[in-house]
C-alpha atoms as a PDB file:
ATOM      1  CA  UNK A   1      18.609   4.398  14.497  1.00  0.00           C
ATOM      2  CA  UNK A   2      18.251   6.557  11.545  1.00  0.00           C
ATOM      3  CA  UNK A   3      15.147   6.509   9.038  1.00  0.00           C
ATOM      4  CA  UNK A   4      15.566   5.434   5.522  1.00  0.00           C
ATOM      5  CA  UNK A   5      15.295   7.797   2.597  1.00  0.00           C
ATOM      6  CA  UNK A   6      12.003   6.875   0.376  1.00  0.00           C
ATOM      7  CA  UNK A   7      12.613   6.537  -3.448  1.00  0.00           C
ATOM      8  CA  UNK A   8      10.142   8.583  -5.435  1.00  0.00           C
ATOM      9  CA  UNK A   9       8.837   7.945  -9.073  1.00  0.00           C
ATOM     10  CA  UNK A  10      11.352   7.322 -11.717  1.00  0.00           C
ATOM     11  CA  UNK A  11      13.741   5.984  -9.077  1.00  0.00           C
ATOM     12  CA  UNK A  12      15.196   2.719 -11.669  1.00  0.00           C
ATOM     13  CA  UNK A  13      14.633   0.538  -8.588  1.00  0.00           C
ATOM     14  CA  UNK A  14      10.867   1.275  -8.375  1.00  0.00           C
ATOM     15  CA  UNK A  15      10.985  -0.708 -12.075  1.00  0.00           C
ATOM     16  CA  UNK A  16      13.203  -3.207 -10.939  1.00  0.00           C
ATOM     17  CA  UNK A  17      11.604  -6.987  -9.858  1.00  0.00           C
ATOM     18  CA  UNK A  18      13.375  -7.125  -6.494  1.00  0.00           C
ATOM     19  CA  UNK A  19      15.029 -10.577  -5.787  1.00  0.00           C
ATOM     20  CA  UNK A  20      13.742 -13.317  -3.157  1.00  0.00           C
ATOM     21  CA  UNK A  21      15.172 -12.792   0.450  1.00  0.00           C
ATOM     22  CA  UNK A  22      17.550 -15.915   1.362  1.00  0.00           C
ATOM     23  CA  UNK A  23      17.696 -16.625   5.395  1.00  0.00           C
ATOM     24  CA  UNK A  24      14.367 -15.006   7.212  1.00  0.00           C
ATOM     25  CA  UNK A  25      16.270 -14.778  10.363  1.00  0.00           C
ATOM     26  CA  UNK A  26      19.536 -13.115   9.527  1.00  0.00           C
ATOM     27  CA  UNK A  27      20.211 -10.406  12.200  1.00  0.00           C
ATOM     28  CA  UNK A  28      20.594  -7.897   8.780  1.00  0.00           C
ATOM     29  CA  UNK A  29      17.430  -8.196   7.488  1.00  0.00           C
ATOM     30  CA  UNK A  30      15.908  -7.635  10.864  1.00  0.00           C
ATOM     31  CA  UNK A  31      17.916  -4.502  11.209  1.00  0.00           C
ATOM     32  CA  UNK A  32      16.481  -3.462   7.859  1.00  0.00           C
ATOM     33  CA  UNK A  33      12.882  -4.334   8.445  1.00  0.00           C
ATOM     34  CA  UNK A  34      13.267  -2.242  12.248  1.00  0.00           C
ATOM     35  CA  UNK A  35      14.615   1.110  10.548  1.00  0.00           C
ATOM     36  CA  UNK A  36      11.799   0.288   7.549  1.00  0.00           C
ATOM     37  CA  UNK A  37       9.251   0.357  10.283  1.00  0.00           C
ATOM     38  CA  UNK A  38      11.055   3.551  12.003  1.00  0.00           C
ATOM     39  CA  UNK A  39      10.844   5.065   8.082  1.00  0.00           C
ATOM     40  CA  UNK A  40       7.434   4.476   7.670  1.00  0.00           C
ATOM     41  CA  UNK A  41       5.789   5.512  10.955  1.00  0.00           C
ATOM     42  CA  UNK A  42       7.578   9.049  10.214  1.00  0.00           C
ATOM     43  CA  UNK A  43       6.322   9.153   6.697  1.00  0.00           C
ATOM     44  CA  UNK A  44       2.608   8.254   8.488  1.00  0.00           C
ATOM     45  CA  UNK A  45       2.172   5.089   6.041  1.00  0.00           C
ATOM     46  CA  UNK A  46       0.682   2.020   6.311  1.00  0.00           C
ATOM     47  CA  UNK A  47       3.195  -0.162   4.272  1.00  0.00           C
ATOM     48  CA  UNK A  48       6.977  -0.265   2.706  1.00  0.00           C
ATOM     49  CA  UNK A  49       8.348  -1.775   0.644  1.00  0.00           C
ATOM     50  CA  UNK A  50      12.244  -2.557   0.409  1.00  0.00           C
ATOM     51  CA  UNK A  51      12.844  -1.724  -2.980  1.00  0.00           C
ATOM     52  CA  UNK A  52      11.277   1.770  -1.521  1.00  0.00           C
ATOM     53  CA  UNK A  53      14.398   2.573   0.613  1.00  0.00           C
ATOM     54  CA  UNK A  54      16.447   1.088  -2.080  1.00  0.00           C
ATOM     55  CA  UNK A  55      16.735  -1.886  -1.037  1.00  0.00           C
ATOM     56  CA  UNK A  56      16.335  -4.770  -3.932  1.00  0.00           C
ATOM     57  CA  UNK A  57      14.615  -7.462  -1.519  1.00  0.00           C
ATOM     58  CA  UNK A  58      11.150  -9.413  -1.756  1.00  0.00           C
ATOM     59  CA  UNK A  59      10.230  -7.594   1.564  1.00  0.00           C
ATOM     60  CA  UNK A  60       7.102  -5.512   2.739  1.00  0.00           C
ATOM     61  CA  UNK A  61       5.807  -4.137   6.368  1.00  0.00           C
ATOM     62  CA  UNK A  62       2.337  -3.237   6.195  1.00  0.00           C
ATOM     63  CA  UNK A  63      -0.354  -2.649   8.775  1.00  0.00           C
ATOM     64  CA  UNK A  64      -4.299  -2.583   8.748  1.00  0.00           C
ATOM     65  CA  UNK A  65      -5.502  -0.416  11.907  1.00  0.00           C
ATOM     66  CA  UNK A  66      -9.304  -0.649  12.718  1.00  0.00           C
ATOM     67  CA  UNK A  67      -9.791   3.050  11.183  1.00  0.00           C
ATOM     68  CA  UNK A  68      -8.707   1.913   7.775  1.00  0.00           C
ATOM     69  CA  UNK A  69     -11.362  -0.910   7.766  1.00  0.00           C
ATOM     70  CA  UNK A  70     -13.793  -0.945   4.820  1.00  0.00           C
ATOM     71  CA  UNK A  71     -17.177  -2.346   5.012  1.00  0.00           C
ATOM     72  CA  UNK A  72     -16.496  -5.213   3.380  1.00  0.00           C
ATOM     73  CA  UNK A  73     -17.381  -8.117   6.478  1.00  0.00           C
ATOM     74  CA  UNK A  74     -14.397  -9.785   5.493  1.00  0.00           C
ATOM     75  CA  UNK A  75     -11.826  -6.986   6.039  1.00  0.00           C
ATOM     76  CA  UNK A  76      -9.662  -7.647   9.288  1.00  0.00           C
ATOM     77  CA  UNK A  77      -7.229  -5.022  11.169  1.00  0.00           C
ATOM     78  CA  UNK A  78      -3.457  -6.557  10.907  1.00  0.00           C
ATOM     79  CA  UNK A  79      -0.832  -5.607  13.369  1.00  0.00           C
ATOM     80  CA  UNK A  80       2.289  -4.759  11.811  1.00  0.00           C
ATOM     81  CA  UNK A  81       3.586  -7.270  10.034  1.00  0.00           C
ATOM     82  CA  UNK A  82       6.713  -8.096   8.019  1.00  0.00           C
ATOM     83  CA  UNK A  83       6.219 -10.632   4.913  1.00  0.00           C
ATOM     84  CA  UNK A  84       9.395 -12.269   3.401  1.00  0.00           C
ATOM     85  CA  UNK A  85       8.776 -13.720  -0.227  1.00  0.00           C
ATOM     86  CA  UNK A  86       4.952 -12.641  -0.436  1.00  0.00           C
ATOM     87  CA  UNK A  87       2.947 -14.586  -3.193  1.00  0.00           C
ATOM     88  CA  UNK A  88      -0.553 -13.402  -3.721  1.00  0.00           C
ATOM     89  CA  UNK A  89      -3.376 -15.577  -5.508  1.00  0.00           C
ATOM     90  CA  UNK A  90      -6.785 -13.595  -6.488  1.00  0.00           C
ATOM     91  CA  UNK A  91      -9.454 -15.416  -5.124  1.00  0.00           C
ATOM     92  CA  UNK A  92     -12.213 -14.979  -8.349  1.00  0.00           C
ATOM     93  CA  UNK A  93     -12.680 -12.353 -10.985  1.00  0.00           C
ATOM     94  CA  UNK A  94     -14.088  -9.424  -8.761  1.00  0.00           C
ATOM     95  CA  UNK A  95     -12.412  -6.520  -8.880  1.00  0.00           C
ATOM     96  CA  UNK A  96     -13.071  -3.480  -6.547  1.00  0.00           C
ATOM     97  CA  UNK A  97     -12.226  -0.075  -6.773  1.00  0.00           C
ATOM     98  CA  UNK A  98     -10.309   2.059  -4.142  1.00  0.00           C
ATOM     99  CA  UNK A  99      -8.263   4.862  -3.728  1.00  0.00           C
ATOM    100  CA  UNK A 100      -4.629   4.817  -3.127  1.00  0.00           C
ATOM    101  CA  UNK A 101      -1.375   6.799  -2.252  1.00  0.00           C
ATOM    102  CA  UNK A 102       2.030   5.691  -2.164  1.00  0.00           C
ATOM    103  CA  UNK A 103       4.887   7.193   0.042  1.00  0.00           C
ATOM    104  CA  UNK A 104       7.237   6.801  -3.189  1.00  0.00           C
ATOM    105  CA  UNK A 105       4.098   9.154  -5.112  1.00  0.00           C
ATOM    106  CA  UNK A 106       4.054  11.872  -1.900  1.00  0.00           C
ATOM    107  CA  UNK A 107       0.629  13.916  -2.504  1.00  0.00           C
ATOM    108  CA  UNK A 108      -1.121  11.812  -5.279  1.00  0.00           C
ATOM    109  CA  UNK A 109      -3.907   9.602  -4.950  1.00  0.00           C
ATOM    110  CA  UNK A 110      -5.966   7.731  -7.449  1.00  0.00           C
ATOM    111  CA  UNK A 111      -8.668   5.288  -7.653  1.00  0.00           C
ATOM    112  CA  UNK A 112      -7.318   1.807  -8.222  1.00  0.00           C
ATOM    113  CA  UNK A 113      -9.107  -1.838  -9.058  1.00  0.00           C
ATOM    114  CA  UNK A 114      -7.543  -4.413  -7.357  1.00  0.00           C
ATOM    115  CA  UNK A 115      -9.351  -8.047  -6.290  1.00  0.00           C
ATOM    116  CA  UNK A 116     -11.458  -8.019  -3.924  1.00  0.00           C
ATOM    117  CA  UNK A 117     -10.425 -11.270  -2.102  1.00  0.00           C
ATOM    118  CA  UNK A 118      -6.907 -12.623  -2.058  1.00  0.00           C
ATOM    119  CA  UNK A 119      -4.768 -15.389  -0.688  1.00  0.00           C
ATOM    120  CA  UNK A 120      -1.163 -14.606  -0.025  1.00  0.00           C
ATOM    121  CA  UNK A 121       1.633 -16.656   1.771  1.00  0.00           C
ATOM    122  CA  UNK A 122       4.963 -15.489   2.874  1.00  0.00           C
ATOM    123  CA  UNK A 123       7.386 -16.027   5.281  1.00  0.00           C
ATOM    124  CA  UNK A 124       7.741 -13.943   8.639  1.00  0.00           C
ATOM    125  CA  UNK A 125      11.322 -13.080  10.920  1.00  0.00           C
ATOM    126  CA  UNK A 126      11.050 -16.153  12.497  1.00  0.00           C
ATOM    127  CA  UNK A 127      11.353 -18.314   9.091  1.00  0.00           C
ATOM    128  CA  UNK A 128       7.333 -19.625   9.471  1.00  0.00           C
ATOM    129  CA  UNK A 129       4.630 -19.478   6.798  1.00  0.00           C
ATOM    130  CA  UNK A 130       2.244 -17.057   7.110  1.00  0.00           C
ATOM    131  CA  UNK A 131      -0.656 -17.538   5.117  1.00  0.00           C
ATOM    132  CA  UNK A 132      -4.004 -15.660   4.746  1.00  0.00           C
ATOM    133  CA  UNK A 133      -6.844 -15.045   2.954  1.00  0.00           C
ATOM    134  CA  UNK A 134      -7.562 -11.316   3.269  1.00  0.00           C
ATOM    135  CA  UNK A 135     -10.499  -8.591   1.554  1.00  0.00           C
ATOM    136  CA  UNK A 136     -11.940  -5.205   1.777  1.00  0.00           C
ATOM    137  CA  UNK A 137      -8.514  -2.751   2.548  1.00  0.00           C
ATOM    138  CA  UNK A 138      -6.032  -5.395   4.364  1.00  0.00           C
ATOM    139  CA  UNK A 139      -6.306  -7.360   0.303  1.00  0.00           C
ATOM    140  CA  UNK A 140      -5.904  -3.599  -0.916  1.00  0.00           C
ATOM    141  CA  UNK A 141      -2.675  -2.784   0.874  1.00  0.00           C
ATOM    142  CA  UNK A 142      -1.074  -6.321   0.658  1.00  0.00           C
ATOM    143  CA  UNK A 143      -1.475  -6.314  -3.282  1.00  0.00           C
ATOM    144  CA  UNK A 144      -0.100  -2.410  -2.929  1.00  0.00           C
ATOM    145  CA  UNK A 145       2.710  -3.320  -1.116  1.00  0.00           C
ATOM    146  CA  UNK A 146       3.689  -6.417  -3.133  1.00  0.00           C
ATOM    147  CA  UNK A 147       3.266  -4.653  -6.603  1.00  0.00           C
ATOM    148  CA  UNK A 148       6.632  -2.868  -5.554  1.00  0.00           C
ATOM    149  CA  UNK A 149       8.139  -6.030  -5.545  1.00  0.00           C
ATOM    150  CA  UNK A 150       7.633  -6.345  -9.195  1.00  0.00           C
ATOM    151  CA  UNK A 151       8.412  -3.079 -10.319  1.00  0.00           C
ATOM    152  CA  UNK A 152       5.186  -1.347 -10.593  1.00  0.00           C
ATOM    153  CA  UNK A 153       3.438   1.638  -8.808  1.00  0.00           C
ATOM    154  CA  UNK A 154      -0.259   1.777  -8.522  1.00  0.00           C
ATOM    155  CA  UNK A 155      -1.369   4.459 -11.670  1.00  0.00           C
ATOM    156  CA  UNK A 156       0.027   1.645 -13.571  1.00  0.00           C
ATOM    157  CA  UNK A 157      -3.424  -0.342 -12.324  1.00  0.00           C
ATOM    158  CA  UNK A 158      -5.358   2.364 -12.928  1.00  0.00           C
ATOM    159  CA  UNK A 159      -8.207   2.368 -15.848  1.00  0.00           C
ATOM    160  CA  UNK A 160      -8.636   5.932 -15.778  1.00  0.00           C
ATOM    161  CA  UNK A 161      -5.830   8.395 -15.337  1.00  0.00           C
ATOM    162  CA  UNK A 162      -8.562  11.306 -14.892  1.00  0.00           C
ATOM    163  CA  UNK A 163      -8.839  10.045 -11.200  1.00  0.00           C
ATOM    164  CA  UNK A 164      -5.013  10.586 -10.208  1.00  0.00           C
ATOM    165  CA  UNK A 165      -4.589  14.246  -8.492  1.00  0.00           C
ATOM    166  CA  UNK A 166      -2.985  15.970  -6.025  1.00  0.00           C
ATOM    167  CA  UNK A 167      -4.672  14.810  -2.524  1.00  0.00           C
ATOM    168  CA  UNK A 168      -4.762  19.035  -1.516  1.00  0.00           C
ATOM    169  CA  UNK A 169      -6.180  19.796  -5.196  1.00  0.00           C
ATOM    170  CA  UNK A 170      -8.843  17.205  -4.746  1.00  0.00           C
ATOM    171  CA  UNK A 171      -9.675  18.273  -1.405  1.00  0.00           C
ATOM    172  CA  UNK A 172      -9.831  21.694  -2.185  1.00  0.00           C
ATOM    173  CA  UNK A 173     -12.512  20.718  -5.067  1.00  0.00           C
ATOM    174  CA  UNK A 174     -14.459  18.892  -2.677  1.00  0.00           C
ATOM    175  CA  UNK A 175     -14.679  21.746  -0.484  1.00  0.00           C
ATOM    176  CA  UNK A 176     -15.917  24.054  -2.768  1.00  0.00           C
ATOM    177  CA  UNK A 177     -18.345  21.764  -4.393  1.00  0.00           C
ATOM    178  CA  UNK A 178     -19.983  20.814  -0.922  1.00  0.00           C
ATOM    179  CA  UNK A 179     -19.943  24.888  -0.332  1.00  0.00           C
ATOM    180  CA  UNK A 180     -21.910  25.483  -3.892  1.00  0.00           C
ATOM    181  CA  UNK A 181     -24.097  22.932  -2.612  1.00  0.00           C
ATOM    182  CA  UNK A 182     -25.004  24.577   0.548  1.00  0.00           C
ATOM    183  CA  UNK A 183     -24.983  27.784  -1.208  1.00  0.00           C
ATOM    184  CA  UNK A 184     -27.892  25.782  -3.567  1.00  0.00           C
ATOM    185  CA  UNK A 185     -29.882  24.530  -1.062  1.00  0.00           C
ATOM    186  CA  UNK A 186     -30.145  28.136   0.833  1.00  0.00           C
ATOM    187  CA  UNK A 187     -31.267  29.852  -2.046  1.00  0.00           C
ATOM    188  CA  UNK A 188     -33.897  27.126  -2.838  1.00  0.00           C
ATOM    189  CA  UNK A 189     -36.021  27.438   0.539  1.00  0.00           C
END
């Protein structure tokens, strides 16, 4: 089966609300939701959205593996997962800030509020409810992931633009600030 092509950033269906998905169970949507899976374990992601492969369809895979856990107590690892229909509730006012990247943004990152607890219920392949209350980076990805759904991509959440950069620019500051900082500390014995 052949991967999907990912739409990037000013792709008119990234701005699009995508429309609700009719029968759960029809043998077509499955097919899509396998080669979305297949398209995002060769991008390395941890969620997809439809309209991301072009695809105008209230639909997301995501995961949560253990290594992605924050250290929020709440935060729980999720085995892939495909949600038909998501609707997500906030769960209070708090807000928590995190960074994010999106496979339709390749390189970019920037630091993103989002609530810190949500409930969200959707529908799964099999046509049941699935229905959680989820924190820490599983809430993170979830609200991510449906966000395409409505036509927005995460700097659109963002409060200060001066945080999105290129993940290798970034890194490359890091680097040299941690090696100025070494540098510091030798010189100071």
């Amino acid at each position: 089966m052949a991967s999907l092509q990912i739409v990037r950033a000013g792709h008119p269906i990234l701005r699009q609300v995508a429309q609700p998905v009719g029968d759960p169970t029809d043998p077509e949507l499955h097919r899509l939701v396998e080669t979305m899976i297949e398209t995002m374990d060769e991008a390395g992601g941890v969620g997809l959205a439809a309209p991301q492969v072009g695809v105008p369809l209230r639909l997301v895979i995501l995961m949560v593996p253990e290594t992605r856990l924050s250290d929020d107590p709440e935060d729980t690892a999720l085995p892939l997962t495909a949600l038909i229909n998501p609707v997500i509730t906030p769960l209070g006012d708090a807000l928590v800030e995190g960074w994010e990247g999106c496979l339709s943004l390749p390189g970019l990152r920037g630091l993103v509020p989002r609530a810190e607890r949500i409930h969200y219920r959707a529908l799964g392949l099999d046509g049941r409810v699935i229905e959680r209350i989820a924190s820490g980076f599983h809430a993170r990805v979830v609200q991510h992931e449906c966000d395409h759904l409505d036509g927005r991509l995460y700097p659109s959440r963002m409060t200060d633009l001066g945080t999105l950069g290129f993940v290798d620019e970034m890194a490359r500051a890091a680097a040299e600030a941690n090696q100025a900082d070494a540098e510091e500390a030798v010189d100071g014995d």
